[in-house]
N, C-alpha and C. Protein backbone atom coordinates (compact mmCIF):
# COMPACT_ATOMS: atom_id res chain seq x y z
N UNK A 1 -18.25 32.45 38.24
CA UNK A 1 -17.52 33.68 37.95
C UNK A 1 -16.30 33.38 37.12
N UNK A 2 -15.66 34.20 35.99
CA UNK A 2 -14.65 34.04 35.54
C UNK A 2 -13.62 34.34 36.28
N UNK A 3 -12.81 33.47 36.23
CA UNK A 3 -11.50 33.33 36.76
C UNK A 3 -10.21 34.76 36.52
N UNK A 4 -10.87 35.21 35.18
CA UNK A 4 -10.51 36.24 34.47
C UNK A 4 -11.22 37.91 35.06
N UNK A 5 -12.02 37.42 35.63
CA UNK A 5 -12.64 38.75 36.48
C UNK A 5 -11.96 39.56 37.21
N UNK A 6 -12.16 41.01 37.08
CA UNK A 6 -10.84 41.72 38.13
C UNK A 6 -11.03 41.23 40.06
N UNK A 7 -12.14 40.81 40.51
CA UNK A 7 -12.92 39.89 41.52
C UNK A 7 -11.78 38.79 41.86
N UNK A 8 -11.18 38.51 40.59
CA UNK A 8 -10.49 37.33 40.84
C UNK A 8 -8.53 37.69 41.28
N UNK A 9 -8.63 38.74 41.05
CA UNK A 9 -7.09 39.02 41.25
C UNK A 9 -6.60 39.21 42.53
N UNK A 10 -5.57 38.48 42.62
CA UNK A 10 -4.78 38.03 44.10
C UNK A 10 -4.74 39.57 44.67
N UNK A 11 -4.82 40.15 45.93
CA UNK A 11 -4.10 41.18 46.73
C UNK A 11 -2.67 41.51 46.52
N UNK A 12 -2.44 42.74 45.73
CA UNK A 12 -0.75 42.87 45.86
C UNK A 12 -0.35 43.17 47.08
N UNK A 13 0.97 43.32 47.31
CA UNK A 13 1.12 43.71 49.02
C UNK A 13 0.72 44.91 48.91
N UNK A 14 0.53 46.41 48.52
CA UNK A 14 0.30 47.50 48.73
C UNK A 14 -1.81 47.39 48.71
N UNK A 15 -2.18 46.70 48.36
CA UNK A 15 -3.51 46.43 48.55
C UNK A 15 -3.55 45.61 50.21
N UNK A 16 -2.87 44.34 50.13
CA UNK A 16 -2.76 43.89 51.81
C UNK A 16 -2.76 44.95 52.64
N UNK A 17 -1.40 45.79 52.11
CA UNK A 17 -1.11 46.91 53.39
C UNK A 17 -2.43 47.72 53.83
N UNK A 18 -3.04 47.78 52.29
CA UNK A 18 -4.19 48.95 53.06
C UNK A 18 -5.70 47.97 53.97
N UNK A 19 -5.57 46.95 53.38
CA UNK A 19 -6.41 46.04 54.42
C UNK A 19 -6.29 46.13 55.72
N UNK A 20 -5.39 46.00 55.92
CA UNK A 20 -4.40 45.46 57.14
C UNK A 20 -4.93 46.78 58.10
N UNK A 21 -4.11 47.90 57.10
CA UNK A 21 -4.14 49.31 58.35
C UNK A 21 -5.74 49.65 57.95
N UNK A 22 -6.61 49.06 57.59
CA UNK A 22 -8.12 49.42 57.97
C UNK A 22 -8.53 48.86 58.93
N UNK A 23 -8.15 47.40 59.13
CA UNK A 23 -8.59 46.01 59.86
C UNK A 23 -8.37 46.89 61.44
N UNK A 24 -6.99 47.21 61.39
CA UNK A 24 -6.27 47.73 62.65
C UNK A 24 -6.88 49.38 62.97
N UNK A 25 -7.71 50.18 62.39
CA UNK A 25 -7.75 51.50 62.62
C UNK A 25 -9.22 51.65 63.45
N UNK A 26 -9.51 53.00 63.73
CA UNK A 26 -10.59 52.69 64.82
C UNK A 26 -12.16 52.69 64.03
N UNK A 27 -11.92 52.74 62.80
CA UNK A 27 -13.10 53.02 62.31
C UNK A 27 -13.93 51.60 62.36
N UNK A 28 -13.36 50.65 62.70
CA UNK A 28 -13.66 49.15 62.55
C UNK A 28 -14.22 49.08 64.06
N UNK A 29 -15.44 48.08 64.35
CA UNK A 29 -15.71 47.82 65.87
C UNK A 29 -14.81 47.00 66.68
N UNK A 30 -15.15 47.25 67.97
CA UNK A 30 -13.58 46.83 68.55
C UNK A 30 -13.60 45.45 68.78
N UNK A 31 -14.43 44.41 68.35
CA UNK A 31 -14.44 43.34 68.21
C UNK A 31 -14.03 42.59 66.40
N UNK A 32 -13.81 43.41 65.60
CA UNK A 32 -13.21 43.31 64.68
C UNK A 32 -12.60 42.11 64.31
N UNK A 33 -12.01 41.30 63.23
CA UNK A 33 -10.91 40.90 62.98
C UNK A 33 -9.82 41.56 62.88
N UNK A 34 -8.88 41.78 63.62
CA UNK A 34 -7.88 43.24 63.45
C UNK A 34 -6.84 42.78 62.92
N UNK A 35 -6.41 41.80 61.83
CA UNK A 35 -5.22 41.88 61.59
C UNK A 35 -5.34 40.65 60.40
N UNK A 36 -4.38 41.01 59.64
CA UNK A 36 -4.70 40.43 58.28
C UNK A 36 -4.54 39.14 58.14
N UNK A 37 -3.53 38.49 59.40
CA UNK A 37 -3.46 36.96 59.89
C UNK A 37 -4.61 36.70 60.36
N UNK A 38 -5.68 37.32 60.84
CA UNK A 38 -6.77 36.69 61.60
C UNK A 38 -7.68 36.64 60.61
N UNK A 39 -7.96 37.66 59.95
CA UNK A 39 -8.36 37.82 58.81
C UNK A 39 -8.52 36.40 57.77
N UNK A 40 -7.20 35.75 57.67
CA UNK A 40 -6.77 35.49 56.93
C UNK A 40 -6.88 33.50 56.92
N UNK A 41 -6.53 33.65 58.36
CA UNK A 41 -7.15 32.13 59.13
C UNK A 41 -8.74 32.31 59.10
N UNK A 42 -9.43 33.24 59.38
CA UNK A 42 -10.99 33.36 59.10
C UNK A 42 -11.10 32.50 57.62
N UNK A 43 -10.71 33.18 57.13
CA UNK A 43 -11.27 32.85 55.20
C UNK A 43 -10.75 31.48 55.02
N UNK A 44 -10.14 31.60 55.38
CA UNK A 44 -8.93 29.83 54.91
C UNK A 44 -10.27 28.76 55.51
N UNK A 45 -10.69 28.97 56.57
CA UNK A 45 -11.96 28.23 57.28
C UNK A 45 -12.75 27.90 56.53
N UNK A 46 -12.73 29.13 56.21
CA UNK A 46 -14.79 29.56 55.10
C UNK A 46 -14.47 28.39 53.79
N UNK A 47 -13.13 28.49 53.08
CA UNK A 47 -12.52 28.24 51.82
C UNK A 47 -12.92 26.56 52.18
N UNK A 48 -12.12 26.09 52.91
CA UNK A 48 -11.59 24.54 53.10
C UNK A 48 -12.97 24.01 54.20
N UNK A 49 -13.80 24.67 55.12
CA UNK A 49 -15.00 24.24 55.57
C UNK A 49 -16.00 23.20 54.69
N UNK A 50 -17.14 22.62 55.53
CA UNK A 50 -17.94 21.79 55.08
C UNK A 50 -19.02 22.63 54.58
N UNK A 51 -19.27 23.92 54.49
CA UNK A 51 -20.22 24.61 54.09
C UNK A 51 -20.07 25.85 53.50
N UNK A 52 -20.66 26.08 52.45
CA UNK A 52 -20.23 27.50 51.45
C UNK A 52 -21.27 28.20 52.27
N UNK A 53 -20.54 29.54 52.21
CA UNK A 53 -20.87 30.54 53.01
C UNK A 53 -21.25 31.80 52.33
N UNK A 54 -21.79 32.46 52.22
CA UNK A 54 -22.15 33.88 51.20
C UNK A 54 -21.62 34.79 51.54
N UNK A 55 -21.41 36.08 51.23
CA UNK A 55 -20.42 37.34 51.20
C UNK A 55 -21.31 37.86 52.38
N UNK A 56 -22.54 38.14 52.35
CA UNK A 56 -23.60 38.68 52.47
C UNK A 56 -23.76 37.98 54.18
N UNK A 57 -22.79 37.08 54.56
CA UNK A 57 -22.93 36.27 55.44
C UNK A 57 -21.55 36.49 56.52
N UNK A 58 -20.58 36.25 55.74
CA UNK A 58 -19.09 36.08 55.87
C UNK A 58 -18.51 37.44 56.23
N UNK A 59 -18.77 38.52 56.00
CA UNK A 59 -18.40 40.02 55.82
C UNK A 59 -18.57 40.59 56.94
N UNK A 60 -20.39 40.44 57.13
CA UNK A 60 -20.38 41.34 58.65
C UNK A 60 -20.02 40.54 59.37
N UNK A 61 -19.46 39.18 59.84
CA UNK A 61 -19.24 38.55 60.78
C UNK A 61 -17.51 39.01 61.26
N UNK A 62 -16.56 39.55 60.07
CA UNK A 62 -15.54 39.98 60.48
C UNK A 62 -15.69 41.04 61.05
N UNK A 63 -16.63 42.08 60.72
CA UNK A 63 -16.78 43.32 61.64
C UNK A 63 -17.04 42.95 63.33
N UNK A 64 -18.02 42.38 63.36
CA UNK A 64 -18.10 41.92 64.31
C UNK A 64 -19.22 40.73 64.60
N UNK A 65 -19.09 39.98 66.01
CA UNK A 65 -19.40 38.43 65.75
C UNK A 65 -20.70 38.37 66.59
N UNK A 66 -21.06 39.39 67.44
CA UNK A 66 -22.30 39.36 68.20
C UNK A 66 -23.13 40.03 67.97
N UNK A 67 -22.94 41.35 67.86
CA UNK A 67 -23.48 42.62 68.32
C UNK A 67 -24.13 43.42 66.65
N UNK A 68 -23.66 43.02 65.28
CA UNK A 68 -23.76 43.19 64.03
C UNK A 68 -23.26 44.76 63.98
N UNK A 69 -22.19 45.31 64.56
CA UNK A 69 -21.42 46.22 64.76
C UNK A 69 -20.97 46.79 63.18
N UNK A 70 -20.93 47.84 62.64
CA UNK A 70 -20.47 47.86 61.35
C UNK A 70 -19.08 48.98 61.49
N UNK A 71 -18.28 48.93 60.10
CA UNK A 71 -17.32 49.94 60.40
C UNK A 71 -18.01 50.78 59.97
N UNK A 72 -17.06 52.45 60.21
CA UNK A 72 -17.39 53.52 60.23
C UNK A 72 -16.59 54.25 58.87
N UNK A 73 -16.92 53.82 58.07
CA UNK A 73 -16.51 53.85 56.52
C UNK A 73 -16.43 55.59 56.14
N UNK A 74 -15.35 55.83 55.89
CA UNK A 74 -15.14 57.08 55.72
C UNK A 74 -16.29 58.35 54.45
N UNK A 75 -16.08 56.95 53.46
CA UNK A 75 -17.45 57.24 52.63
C UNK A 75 -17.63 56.19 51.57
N UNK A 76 -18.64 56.22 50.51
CA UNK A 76 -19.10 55.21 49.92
C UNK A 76 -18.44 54.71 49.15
N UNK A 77 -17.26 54.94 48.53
CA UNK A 77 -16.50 54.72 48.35
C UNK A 77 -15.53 54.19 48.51
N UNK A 78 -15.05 53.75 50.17
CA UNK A 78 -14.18 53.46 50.51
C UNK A 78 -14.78 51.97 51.08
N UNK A 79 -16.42 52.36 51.08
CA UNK A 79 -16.92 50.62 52.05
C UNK A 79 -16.64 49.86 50.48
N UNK A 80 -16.80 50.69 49.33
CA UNK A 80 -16.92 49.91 48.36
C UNK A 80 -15.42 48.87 47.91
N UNK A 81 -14.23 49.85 48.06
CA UNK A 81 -12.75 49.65 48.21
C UNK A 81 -12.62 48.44 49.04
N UNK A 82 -12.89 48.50 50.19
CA UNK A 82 -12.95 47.48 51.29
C UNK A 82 -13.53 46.05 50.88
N UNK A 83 -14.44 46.49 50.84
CA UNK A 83 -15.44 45.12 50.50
C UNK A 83 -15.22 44.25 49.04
N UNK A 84 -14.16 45.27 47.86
CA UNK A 84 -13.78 44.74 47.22
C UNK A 84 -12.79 43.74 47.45
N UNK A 85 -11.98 44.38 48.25
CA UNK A 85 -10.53 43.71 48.79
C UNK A 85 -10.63 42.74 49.67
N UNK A 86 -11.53 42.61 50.40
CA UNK A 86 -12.17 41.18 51.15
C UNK A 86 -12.49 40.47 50.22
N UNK A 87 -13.66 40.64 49.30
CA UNK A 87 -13.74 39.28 48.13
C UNK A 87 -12.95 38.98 47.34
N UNK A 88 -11.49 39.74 46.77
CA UNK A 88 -10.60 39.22 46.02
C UNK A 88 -9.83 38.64 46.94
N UNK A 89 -9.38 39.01 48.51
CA UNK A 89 -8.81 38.13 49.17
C UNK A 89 -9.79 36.45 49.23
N UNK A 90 -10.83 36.65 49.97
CA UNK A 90 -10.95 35.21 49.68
C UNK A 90 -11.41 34.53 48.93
N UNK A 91 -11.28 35.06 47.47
CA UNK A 91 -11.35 34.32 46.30
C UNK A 91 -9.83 34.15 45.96
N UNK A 92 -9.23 34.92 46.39
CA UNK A 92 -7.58 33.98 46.35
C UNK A 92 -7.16 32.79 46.86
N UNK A 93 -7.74 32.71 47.90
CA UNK A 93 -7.62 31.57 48.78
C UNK A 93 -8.35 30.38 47.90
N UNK A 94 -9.69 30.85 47.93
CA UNK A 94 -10.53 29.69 47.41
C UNK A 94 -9.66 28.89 45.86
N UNK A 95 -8.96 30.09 44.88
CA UNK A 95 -8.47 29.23 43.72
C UNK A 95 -7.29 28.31 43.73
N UNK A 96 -6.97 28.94 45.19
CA UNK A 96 -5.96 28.22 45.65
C UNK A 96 -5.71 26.70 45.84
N UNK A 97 -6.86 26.63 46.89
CA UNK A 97 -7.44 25.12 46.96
C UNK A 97 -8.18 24.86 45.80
N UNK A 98 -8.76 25.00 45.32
CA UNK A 98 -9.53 24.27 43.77
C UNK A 98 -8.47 24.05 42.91
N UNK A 99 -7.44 25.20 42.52
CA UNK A 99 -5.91 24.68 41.51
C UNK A 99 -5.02 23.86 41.91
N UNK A 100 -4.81 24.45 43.35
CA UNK A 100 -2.90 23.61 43.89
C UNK A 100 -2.98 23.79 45.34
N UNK A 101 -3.95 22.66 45.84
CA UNK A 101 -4.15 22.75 47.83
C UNK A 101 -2.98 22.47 48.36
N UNK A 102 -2.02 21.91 47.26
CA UNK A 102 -0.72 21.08 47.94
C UNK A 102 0.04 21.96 47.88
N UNK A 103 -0.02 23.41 47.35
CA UNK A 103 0.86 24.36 47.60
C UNK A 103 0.45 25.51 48.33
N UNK A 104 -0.87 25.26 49.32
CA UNK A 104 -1.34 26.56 50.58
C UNK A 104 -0.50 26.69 51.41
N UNK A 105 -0.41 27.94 51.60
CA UNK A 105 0.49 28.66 52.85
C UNK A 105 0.02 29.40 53.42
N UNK A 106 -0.40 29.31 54.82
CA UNK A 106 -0.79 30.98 55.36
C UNK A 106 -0.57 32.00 55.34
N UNK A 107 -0.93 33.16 55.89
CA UNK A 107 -0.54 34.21 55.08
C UNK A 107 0.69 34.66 56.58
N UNK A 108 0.70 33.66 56.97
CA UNK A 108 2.10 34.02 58.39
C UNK A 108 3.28 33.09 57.51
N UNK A 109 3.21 32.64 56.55
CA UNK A 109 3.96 31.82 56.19
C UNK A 109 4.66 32.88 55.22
N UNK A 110 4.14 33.80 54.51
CA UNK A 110 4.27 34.67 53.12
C UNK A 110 5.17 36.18 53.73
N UNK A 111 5.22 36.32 54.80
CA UNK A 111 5.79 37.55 55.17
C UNK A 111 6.69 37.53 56.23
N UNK A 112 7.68 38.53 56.38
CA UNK A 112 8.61 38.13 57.28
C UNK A 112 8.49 38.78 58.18
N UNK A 113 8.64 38.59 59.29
CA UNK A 113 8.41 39.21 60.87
C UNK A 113 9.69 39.91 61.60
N UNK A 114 9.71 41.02 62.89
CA UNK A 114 10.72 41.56 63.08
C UNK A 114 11.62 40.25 64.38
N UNK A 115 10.73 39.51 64.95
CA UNK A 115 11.58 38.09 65.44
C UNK A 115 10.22 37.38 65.79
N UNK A 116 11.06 36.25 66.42
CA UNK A 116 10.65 34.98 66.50
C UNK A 116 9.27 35.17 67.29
N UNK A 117 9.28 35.84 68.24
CA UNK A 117 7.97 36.62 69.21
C UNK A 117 6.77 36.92 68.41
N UNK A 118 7.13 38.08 67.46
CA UNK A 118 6.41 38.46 66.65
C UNK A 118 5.69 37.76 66.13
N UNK A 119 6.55 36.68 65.09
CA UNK A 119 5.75 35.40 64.46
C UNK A 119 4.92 34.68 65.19
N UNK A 120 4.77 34.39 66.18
CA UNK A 120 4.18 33.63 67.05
C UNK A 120 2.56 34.06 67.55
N UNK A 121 2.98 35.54 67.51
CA UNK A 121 2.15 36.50 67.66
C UNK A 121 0.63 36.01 66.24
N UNK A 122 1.54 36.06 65.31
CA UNK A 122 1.06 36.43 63.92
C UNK A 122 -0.10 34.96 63.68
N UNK A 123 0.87 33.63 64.37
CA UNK A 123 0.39 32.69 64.06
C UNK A 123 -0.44 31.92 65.05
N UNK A 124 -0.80 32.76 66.40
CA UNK A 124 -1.90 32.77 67.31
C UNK A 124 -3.12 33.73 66.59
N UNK A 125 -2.89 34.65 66.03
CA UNK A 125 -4.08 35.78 65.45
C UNK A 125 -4.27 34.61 64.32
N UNK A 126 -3.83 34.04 63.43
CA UNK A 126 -4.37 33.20 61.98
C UNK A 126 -5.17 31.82 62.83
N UNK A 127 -4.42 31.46 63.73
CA UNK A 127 -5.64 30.00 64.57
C UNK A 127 -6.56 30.78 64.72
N UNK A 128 -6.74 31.92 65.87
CA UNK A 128 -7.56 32.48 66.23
C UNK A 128 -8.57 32.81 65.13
N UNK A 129 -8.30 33.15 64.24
CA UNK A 129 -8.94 33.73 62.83
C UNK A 129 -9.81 32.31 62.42
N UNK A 130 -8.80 31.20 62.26
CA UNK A 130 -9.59 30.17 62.03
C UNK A 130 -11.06 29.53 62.58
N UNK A 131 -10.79 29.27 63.97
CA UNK A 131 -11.62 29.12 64.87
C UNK A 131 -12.68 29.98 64.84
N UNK A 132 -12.50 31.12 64.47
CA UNK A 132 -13.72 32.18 64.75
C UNK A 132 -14.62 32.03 62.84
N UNK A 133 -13.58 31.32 62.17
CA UNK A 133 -14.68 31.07 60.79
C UNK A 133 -15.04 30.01 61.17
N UNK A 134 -14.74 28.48 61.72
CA UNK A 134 -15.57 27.36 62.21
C UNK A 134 -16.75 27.93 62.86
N UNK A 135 -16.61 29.05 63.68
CA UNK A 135 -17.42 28.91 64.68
C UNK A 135 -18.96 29.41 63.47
N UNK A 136 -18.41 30.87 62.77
CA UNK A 136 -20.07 30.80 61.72
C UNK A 136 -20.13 30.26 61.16
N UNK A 137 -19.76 28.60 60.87
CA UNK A 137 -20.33 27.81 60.18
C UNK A 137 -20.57 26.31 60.82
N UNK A 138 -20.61 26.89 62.64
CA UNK A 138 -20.46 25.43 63.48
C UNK A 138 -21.52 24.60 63.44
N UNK A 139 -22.43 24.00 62.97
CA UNK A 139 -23.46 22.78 62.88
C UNK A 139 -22.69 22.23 61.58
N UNK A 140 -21.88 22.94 60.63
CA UNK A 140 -21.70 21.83 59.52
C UNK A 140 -20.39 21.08 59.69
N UNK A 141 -19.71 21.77 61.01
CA UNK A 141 -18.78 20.96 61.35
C UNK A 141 -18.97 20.07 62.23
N UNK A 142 -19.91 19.98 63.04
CA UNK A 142 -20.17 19.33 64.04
C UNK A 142 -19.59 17.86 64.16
N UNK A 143 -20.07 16.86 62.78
CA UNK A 143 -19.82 15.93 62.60
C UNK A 143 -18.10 15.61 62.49
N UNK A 144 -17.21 16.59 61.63
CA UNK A 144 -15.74 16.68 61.47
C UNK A 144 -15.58 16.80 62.98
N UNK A 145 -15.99 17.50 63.94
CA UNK A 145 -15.50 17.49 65.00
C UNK A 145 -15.61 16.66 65.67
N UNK A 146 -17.00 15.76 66.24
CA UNK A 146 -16.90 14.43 66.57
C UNK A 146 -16.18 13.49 66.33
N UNK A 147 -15.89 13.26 64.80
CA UNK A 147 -14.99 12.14 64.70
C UNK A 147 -13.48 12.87 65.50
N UNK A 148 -12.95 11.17 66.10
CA UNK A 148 -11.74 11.47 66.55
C UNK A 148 -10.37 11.36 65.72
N UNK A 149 -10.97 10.69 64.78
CA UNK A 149 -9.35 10.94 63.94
C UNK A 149 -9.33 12.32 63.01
N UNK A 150 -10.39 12.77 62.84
CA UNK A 150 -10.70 14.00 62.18
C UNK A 150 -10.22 15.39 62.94
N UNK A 151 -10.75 15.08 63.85
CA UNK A 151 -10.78 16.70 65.49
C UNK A 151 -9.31 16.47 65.38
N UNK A 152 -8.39 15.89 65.20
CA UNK A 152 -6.99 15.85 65.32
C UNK A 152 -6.46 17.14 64.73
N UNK A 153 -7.39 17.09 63.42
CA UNK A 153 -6.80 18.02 62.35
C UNK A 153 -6.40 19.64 62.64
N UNK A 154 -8.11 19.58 63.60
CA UNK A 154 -7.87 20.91 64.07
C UNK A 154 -7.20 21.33 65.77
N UNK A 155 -7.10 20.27 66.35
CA UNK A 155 -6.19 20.55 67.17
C UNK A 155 -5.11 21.47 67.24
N UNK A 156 -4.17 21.31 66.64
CA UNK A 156 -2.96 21.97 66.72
C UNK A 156 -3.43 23.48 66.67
N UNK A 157 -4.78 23.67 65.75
CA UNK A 157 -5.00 25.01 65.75
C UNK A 157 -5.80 26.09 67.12
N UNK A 158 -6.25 25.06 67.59
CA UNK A 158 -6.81 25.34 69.11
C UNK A 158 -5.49 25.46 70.06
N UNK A 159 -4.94 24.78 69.56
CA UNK A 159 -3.69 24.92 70.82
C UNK A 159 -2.78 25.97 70.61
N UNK A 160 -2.80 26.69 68.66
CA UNK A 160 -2.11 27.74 68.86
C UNK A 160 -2.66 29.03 69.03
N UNK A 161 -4.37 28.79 68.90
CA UNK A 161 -5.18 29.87 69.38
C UNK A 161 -5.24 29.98 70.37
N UNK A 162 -4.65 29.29 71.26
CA UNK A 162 -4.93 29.69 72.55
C UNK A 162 -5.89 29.39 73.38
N UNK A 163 -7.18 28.74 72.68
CA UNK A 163 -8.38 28.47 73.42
C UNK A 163 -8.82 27.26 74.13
N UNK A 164 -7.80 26.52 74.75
CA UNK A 164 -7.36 25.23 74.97
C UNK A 164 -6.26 25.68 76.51
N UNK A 165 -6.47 25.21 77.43
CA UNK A 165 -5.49 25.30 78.63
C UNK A 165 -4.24 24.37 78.27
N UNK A 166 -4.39 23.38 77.09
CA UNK A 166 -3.45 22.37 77.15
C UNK A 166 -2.12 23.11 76.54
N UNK A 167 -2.49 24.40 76.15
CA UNK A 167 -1.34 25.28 75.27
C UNK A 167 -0.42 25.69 76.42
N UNK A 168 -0.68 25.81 77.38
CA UNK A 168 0.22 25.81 78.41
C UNK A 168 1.70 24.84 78.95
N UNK A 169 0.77 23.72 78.31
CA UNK A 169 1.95 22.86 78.34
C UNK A 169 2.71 22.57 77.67
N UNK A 170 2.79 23.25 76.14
CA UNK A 170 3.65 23.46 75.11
C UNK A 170 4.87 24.24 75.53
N UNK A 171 6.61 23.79 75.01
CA UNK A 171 7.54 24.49 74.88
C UNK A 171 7.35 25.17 73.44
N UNK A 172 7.91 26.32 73.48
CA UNK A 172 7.86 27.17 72.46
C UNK A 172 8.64 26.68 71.04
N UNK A 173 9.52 25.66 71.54
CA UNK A 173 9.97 25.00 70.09
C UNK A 173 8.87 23.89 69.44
N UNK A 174 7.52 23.61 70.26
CA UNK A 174 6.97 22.61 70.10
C UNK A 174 5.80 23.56 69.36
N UNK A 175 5.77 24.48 69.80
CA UNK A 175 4.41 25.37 69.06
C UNK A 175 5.53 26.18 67.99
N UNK A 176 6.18 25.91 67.41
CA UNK A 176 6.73 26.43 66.47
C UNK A 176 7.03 25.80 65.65
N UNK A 177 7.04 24.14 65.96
CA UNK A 177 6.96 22.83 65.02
C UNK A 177 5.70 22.58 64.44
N UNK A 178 4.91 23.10 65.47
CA UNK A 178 3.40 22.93 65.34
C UNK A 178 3.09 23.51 64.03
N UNK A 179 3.37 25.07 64.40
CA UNK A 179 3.25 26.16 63.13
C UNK A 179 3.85 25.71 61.40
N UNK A 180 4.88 25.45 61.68
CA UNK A 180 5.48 24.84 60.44
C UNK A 180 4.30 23.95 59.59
N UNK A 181 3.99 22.75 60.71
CA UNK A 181 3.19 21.76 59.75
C UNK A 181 1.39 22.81 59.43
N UNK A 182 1.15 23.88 60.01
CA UNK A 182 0.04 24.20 59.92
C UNK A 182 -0.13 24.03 58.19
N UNK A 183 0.09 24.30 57.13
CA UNK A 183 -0.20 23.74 56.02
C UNK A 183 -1.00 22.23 56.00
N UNK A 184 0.13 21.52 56.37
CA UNK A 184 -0.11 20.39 56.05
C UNK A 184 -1.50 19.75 57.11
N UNK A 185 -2.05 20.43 58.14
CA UNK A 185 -3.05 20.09 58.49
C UNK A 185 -4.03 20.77 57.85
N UNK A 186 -4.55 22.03 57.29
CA UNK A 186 -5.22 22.50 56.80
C UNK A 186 -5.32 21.98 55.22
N UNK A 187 -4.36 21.66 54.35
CA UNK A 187 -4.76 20.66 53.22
C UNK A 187 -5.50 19.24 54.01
N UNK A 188 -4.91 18.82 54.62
CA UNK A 188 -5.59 17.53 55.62
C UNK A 188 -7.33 17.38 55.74
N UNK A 189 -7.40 18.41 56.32
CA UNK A 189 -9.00 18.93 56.68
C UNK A 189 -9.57 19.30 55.07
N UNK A 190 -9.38 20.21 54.02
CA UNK A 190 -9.42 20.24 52.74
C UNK A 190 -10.00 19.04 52.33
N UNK A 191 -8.65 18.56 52.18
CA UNK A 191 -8.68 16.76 51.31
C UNK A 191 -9.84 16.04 52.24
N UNK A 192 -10.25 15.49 53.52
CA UNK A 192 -11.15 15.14 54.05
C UNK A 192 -12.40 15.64 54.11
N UNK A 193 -12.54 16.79 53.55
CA UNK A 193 -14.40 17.63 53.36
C UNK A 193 -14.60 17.75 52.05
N UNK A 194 -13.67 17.88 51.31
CA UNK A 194 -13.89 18.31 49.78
C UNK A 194 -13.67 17.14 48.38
N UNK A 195 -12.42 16.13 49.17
CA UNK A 195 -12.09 14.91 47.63
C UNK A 195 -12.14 13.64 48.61
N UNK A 196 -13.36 13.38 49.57
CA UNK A 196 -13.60 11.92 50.15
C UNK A 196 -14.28 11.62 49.20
């Protein structure tokens, strides 16, 4: 695809915004990705994963992850709106890592929050997001996960998803140190699946 394609143009924030309040509204199943951080850790997965994934693949799995639940699209028009704005989001991501991996940021990293709670909030929904794109593409990770110096990588992100009892034993300045380096583990995992 050309790089030059309208396909290819980043989300302005008034395009985010309307993602966001679709992700969150009831027309979406209630197993959804509901929020543009989860959203957002989803794709970053798909992007930097051991396996390319198809639209056709990747799409209904944000609606929902069991049940093939679809939203309730106001009209044809608007699934079309939607579904645009999902593939220019994660074709943003993707040029991201192919141009400048050493300059990824999550998308909890790009916006500012009303406090410290909030953020925390933001950056449990983007692990969470993550984890749930490993999971539709879990046999090609299998092997990244076995190895033990590898599974390191994604640690920190299990522990800020929450899906780990060991998150319990984190002080909140320690999962907030955590958060900071989340870049630098997700180029980590990148650089180890994509330029070994």
């Amino acid at each position: 695809m050309n790089p030059s394609d309208s396909l290819w143009q980043p989300l302005s924030d008034e395009e985010l915004g309307r993602l966001e309040t679709f992700l969150a509204s009831d027309a979406t199943p209630d197993d959804c990705l509901f929020s543009l951080e989860m959203l957002d850790g989803y794709m970053t997965a798909l992007v930097v994963g051991p396996e390319v994934v198809q639209p056709e693949v990747w799409i209904p799995f944000i609606w929902d992850q069991e049940n093939d639940n679809e939203p309730s699209f106001s009209s044809e028009a608007e699934a079309i709106e939607i579904e645009e704005l999902l593939v220019r989001h994660m074709n943003s991501i993707d040029r991201q890592f192919d141009e400048d991996p050493d300059e990824f940021f999550p998308v909890f990293e790009q916006f500012g929050y009303a406090d410290e709670e909030e953020k925390r909030v933001a950056v449990e929904n983007w692990s969470l997001g993550f984890t749930v794109g490993m999971e539709l593409a879990h046999a090609s990770w299998t092997s990244f996960m076995e190895d033990e110096e590898t599974s390191q990588f994604v640690l920190p992100i299990f522990l800020l998803a929450k899906i780990t009892d060991d998150f319990e034993e984190l002080t909140e300045e320690e999962m907030d140190n955590m958060a900071l380096l989340m870049p630098e583990f997700i180029i980590k995992i990148y650089e180890y699946l994509h330029q070994a």
